[in-house]
N, C-alpha and C. Protein backbone atom coordinates (compact mmCIF):
# COMPACT_ATOMS: atom_id res chain seq x y z
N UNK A 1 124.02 40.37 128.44
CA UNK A 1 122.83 41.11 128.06
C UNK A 1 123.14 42.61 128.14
N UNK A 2 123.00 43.42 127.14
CA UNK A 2 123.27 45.03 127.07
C UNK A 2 121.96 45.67 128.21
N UNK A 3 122.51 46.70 128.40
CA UNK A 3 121.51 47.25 129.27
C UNK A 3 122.06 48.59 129.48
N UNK A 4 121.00 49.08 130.34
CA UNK A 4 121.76 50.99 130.77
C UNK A 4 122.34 51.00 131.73
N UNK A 5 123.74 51.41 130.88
CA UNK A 5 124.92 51.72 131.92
C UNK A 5 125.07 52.93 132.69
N UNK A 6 124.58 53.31 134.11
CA UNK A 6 124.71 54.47 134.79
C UNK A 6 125.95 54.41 134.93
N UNK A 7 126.47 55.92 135.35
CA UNK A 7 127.76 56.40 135.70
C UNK A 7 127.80 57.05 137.27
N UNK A 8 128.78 56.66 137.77
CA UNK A 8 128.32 57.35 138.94
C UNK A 8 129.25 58.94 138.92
N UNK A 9 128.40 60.01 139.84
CA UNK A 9 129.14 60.86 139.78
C UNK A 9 130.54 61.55 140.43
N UNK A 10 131.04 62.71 140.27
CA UNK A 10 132.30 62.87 141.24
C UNK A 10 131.69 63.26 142.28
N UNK A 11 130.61 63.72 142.86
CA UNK A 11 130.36 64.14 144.36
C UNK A 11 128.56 63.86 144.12
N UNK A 12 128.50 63.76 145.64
CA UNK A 12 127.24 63.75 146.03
C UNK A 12 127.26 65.01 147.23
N UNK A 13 126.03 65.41 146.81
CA UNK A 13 126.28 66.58 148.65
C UNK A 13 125.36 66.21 149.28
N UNK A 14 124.44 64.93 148.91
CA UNK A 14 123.41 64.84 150.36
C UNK A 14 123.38 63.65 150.37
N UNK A 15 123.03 62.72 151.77
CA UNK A 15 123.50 61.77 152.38
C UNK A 15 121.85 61.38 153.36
N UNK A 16 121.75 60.45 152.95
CA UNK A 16 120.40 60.09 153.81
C UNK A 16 120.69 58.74 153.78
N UNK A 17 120.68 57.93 155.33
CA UNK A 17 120.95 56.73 155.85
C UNK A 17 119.29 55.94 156.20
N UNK A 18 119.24 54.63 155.58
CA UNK A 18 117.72 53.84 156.95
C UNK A 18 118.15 52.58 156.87
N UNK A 19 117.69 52.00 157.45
CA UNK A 19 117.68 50.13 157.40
C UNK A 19 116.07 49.72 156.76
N UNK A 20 117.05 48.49 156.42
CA UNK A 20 115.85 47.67 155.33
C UNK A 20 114.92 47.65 156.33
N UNK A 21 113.76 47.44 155.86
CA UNK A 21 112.79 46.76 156.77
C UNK A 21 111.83 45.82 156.42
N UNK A 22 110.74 45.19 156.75
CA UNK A 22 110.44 44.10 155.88
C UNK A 22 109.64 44.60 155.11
N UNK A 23 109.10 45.24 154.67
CA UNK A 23 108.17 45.96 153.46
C UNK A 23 108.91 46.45 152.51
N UNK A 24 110.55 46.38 152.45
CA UNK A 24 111.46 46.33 151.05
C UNK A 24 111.79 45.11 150.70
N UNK A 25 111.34 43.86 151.37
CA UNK A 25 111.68 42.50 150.94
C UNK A 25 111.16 42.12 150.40
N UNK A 26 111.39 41.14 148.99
CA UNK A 26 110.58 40.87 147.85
C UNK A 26 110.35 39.23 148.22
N UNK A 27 110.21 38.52 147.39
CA UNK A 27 109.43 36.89 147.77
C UNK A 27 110.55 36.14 147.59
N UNK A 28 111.90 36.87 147.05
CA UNK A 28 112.98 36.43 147.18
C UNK A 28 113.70 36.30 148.29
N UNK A 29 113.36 37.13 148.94
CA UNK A 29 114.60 37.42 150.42
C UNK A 29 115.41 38.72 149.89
N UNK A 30 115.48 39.38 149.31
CA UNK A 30 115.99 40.55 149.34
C UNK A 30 115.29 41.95 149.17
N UNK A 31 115.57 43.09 148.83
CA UNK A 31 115.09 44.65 148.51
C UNK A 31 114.69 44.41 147.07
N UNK A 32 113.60 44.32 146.72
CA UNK A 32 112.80 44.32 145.57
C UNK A 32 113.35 45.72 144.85
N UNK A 33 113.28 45.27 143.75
CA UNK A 33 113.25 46.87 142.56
C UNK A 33 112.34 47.43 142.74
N UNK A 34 110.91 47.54 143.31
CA UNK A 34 110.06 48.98 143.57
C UNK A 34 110.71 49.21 145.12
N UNK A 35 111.09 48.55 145.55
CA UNK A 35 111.13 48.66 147.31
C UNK A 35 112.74 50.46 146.97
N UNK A 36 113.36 50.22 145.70
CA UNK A 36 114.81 51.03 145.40
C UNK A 36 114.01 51.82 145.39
N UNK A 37 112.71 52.08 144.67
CA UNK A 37 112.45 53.02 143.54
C UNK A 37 111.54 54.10 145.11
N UNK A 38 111.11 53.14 146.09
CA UNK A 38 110.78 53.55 146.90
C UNK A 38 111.29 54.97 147.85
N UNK A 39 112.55 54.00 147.72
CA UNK A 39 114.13 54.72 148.97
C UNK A 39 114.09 55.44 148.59
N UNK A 40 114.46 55.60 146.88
CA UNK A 40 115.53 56.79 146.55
C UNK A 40 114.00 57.73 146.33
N UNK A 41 112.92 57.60 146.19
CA UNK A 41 111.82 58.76 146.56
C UNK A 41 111.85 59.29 148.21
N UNK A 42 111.99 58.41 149.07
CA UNK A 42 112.03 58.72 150.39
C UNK A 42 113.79 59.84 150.37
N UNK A 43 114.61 59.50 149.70
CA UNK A 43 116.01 60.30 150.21
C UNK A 43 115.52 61.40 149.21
N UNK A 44 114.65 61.81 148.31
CA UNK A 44 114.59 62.54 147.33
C UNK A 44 113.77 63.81 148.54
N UNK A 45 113.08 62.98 149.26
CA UNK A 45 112.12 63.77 149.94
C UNK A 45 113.02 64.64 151.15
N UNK A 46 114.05 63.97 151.91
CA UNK A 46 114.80 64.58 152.19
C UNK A 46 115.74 65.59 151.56
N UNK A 47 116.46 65.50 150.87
CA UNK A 47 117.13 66.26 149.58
C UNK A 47 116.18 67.70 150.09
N UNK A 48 114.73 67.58 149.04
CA UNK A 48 114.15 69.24 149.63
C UNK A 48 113.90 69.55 151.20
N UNK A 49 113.88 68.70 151.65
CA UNK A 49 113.61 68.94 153.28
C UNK A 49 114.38 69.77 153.53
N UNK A 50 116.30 69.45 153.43
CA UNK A 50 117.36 70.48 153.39
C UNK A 50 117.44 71.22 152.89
N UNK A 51 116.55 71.60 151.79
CA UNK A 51 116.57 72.79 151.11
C UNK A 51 115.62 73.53 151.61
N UNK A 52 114.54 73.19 152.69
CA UNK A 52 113.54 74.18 153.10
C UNK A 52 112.49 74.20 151.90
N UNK A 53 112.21 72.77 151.57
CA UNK A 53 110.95 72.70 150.12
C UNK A 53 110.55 71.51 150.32
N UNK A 54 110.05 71.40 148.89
CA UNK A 54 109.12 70.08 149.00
C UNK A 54 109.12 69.95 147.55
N UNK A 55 108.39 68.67 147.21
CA UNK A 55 108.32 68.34 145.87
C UNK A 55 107.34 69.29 145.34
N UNK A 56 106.34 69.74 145.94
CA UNK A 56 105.07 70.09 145.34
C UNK A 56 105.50 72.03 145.61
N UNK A 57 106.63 71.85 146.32
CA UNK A 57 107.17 74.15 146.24
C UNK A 57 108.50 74.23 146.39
N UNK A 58 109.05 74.75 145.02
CA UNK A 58 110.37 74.87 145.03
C UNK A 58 110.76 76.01 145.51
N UNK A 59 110.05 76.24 146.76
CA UNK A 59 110.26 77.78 147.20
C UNK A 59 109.30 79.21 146.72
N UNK A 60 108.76 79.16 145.73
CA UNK A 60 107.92 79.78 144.87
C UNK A 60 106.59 79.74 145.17
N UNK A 61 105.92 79.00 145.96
CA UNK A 61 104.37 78.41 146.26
C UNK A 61 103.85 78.04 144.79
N UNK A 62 104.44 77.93 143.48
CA UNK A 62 103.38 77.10 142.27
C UNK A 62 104.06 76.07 141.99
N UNK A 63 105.79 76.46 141.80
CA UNK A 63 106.45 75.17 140.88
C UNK A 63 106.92 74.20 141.83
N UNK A 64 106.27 72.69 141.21
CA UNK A 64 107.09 71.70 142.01
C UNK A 64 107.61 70.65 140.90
N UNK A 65 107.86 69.85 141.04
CA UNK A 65 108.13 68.55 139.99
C UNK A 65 107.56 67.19 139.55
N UNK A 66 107.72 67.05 138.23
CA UNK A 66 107.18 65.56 137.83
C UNK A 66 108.35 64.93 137.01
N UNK A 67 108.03 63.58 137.43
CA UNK A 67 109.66 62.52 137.16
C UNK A 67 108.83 62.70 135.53
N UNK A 68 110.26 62.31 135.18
CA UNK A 68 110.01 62.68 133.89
C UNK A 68 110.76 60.92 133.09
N UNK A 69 111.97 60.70 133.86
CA UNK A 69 112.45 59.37 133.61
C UNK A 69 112.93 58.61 134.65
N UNK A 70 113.18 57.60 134.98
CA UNK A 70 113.80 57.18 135.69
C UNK A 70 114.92 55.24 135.52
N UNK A 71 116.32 55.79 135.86
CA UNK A 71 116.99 54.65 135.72
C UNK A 71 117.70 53.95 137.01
N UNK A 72 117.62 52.56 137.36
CA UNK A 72 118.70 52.08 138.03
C UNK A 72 119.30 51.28 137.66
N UNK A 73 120.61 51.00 137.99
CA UNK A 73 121.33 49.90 137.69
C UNK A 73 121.62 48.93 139.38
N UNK A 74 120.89 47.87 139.19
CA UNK A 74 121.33 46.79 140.33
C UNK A 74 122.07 46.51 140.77
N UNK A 75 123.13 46.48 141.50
CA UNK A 75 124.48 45.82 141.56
C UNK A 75 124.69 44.47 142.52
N UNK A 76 124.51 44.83 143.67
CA UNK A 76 124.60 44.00 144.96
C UNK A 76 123.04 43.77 145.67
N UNK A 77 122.93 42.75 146.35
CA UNK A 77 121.55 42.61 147.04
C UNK A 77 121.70 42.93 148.38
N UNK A 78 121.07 43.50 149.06
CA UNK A 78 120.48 43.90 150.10
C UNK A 78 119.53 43.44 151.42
N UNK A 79 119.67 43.14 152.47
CA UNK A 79 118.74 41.96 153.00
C UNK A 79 118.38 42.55 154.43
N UNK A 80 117.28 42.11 154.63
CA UNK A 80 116.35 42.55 156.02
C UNK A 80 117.51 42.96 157.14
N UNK A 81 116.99 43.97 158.02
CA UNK A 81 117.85 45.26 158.78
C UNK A 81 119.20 45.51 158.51
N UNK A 82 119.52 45.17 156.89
CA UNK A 82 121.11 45.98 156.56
C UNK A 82 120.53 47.46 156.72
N UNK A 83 121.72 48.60 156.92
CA UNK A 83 121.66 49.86 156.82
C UNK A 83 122.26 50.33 155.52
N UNK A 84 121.32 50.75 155.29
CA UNK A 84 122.26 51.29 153.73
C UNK A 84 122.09 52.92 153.62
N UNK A 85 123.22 53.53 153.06
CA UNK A 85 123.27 55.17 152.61
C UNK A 85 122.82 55.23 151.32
N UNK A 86 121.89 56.16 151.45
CA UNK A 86 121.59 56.72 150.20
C UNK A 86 122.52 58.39 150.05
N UNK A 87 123.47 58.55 148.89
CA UNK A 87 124.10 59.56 148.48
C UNK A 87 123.50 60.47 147.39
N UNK A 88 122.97 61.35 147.49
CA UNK A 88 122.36 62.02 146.16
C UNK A 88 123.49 63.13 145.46
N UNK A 89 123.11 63.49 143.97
CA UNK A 89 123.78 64.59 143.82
C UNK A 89 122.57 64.95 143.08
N UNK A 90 122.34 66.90 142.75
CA UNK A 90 121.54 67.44 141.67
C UNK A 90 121.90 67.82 141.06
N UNK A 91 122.00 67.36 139.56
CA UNK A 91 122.69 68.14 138.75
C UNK A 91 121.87 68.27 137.17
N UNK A 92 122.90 68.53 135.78
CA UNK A 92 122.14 68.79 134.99
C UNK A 92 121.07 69.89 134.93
N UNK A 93 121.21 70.97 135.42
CA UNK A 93 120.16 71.90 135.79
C UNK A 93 120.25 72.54 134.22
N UNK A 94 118.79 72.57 133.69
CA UNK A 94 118.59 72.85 132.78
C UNK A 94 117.68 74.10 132.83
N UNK A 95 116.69 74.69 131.81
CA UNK A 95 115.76 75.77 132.11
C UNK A 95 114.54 75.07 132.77
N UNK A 96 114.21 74.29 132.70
CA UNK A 96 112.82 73.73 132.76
C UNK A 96 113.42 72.37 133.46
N UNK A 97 114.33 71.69 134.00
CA UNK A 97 114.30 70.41 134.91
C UNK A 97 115.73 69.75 135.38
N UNK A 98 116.08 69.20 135.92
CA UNK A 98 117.65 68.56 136.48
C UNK A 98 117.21 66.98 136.58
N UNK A 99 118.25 66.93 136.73
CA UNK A 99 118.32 65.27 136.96
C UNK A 99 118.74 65.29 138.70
N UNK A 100 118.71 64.18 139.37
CA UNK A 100 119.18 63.74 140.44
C UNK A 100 119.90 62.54 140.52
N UNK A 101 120.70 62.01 141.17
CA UNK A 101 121.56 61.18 140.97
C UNK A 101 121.83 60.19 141.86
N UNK A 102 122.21 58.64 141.97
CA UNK A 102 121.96 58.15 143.76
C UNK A 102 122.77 57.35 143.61
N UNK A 103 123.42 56.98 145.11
CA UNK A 103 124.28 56.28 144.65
C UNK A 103 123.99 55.40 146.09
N UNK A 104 123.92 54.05 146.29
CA UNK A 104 123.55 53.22 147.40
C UNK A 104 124.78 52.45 147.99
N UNK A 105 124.64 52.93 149.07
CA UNK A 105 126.07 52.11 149.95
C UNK A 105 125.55 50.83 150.63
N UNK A 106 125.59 49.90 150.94
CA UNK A 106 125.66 49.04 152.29
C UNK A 106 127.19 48.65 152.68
N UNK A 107 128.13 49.38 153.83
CA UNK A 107 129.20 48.99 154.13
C UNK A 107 130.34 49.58 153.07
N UNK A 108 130.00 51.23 152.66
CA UNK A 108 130.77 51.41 151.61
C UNK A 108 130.77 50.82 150.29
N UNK A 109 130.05 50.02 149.87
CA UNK A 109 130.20 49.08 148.75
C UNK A 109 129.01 49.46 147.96
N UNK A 110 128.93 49.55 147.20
CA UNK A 110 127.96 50.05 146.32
C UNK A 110 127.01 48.94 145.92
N UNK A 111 125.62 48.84 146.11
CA UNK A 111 124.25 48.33 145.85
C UNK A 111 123.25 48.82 144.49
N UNK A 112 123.75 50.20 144.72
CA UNK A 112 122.69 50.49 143.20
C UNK A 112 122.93 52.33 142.65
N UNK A 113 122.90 52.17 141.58
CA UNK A 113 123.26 53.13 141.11
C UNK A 113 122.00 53.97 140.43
N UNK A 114 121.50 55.08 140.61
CA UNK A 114 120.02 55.73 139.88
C UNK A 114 120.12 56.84 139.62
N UNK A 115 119.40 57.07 138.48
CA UNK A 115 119.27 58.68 137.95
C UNK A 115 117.55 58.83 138.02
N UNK A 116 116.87 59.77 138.24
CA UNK A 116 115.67 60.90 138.02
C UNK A 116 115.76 61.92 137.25
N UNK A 117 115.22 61.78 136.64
CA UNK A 117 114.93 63.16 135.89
C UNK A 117 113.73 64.07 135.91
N UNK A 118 113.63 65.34 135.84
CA UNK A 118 112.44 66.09 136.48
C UNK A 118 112.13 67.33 135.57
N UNK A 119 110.82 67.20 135.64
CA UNK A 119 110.43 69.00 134.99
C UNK A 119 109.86 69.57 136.25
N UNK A 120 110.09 70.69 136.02
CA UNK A 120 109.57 72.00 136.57
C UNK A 120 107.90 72.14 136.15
N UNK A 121 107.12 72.30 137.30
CA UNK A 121 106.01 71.97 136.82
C UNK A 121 104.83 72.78 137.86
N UNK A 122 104.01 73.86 137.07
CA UNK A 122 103.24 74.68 137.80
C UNK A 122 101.99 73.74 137.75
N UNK A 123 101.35 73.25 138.75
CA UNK A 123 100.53 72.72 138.85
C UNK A 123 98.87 73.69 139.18
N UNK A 124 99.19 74.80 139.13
CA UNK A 124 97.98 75.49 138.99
C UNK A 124 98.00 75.70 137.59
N UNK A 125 98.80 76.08 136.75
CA UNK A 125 98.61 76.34 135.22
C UNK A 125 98.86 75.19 134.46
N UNK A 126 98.66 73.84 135.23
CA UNK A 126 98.98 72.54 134.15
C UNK A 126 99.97 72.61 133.22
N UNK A 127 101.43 73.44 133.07
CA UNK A 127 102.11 73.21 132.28
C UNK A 127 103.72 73.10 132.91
N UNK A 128 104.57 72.44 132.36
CA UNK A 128 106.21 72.64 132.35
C UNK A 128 106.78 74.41 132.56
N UNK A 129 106.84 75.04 133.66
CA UNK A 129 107.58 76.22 133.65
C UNK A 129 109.10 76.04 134.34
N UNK A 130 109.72 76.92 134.06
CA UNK A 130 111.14 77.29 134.18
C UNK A 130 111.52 76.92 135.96
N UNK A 131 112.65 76.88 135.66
CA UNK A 131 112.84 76.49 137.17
C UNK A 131 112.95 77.69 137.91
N UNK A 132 112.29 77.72 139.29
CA UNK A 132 112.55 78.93 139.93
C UNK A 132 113.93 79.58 140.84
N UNK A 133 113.95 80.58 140.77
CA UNK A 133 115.18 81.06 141.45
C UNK A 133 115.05 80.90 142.77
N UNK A 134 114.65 80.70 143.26
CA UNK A 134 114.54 80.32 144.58
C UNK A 134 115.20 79.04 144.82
N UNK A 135 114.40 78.15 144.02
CA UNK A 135 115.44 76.62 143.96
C UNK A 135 117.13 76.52 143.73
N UNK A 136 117.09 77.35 142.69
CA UNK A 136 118.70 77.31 142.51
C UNK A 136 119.29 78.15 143.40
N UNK A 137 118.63 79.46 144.18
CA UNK A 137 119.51 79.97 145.29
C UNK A 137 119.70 79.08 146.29
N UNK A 138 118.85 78.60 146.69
CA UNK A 138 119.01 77.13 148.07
C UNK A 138 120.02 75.60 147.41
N UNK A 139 119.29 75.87 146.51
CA UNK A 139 120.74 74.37 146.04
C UNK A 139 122.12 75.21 146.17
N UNK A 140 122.64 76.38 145.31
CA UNK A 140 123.51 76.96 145.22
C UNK A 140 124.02 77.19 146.77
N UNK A 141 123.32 77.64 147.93
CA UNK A 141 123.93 78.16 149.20
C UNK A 141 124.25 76.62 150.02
N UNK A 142 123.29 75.50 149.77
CA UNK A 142 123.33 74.46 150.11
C UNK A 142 124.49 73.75 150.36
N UNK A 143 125.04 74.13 148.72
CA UNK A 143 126.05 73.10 147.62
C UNK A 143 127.82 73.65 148.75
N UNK A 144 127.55 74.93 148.66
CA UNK A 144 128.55 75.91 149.16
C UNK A 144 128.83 75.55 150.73
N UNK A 145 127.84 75.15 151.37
CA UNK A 145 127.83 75.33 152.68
C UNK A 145 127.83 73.54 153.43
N UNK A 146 127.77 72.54 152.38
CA UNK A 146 128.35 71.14 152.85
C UNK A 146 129.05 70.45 152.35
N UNK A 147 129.53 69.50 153.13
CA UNK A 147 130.72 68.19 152.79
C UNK A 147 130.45 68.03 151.87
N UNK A 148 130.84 67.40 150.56
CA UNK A 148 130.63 66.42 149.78
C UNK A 148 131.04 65.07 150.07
N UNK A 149 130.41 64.48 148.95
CA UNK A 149 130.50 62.57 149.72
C UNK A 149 131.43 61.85 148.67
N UNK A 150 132.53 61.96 148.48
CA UNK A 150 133.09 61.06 146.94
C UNK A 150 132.97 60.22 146.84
């Protein structure tokens, strides 16, 4: 069956670890596909935490973000109190939005692969604005100042 093939990237620079718990288990016995879509919002939330932001202030007090797409690719299953890493990268920085990127470990081995995509988005003026400099100075000093994850 054809489907969307994610790629994973050459680096990730942020790293956020949890264990399953039973509210990611589906009626199958494993991490349901919203339970992913969950995580990688929870490691997304970290991501700005390290940057000193949030989804809703990219540093600026107006612009924050709205998903604009979102893909995963499944690989491996996942099961009640495994620990799994979530690896992010941000990239694609465009005028108006970036993508984010994820890459899921349990035991080094890869579980799932995801992209986000995002606009820049002033929520007092209801429209798509430019990304702020503030965001890209903190990703930029961020990027400079940690490990990467290959």
């Amino acid at each position: 069956m054809s489907g969307i093939i994610l790629n994973e990237q050459k680096i990730y620079e942020f790293q956020y670890k949890l264990q399953i718990q039973i509210g990611h288990i589906n009626y199958a016995g494993h991490v349901g596909h919203d339970a992913i879509i969950g995580i990688i919002w929870e490691a997304r939330t970290h991501i700005f935490r390290q940057l000193g932001m949030s989804e809703l202030d990219l540093g600026d007090r107006r612009t924050g973000i709205i998903m604009k797409d979102l893909a995963v690719n499944f690989l491996k299953e996942v099961s009640l109190f495994d620990e799994i890493t979530v690896q992010s990268h941000i990239g694609d920085i465009q005028k108006n939005g970036f993508r984010i990127y994820y890459r899921i470990l349990k035991d080094n081995k890869k579980i799932a692969i995801a992209e986000t995509g995002f606009l820049t988005y002033d929520f007092t003026l209801k429209k798509v604005v430019p990304i702020p400099s503030t965001f890209l100075s903190a990703l930029k000093h961020y990027k400079e100042a940690e490990t990467v994850f290959l």
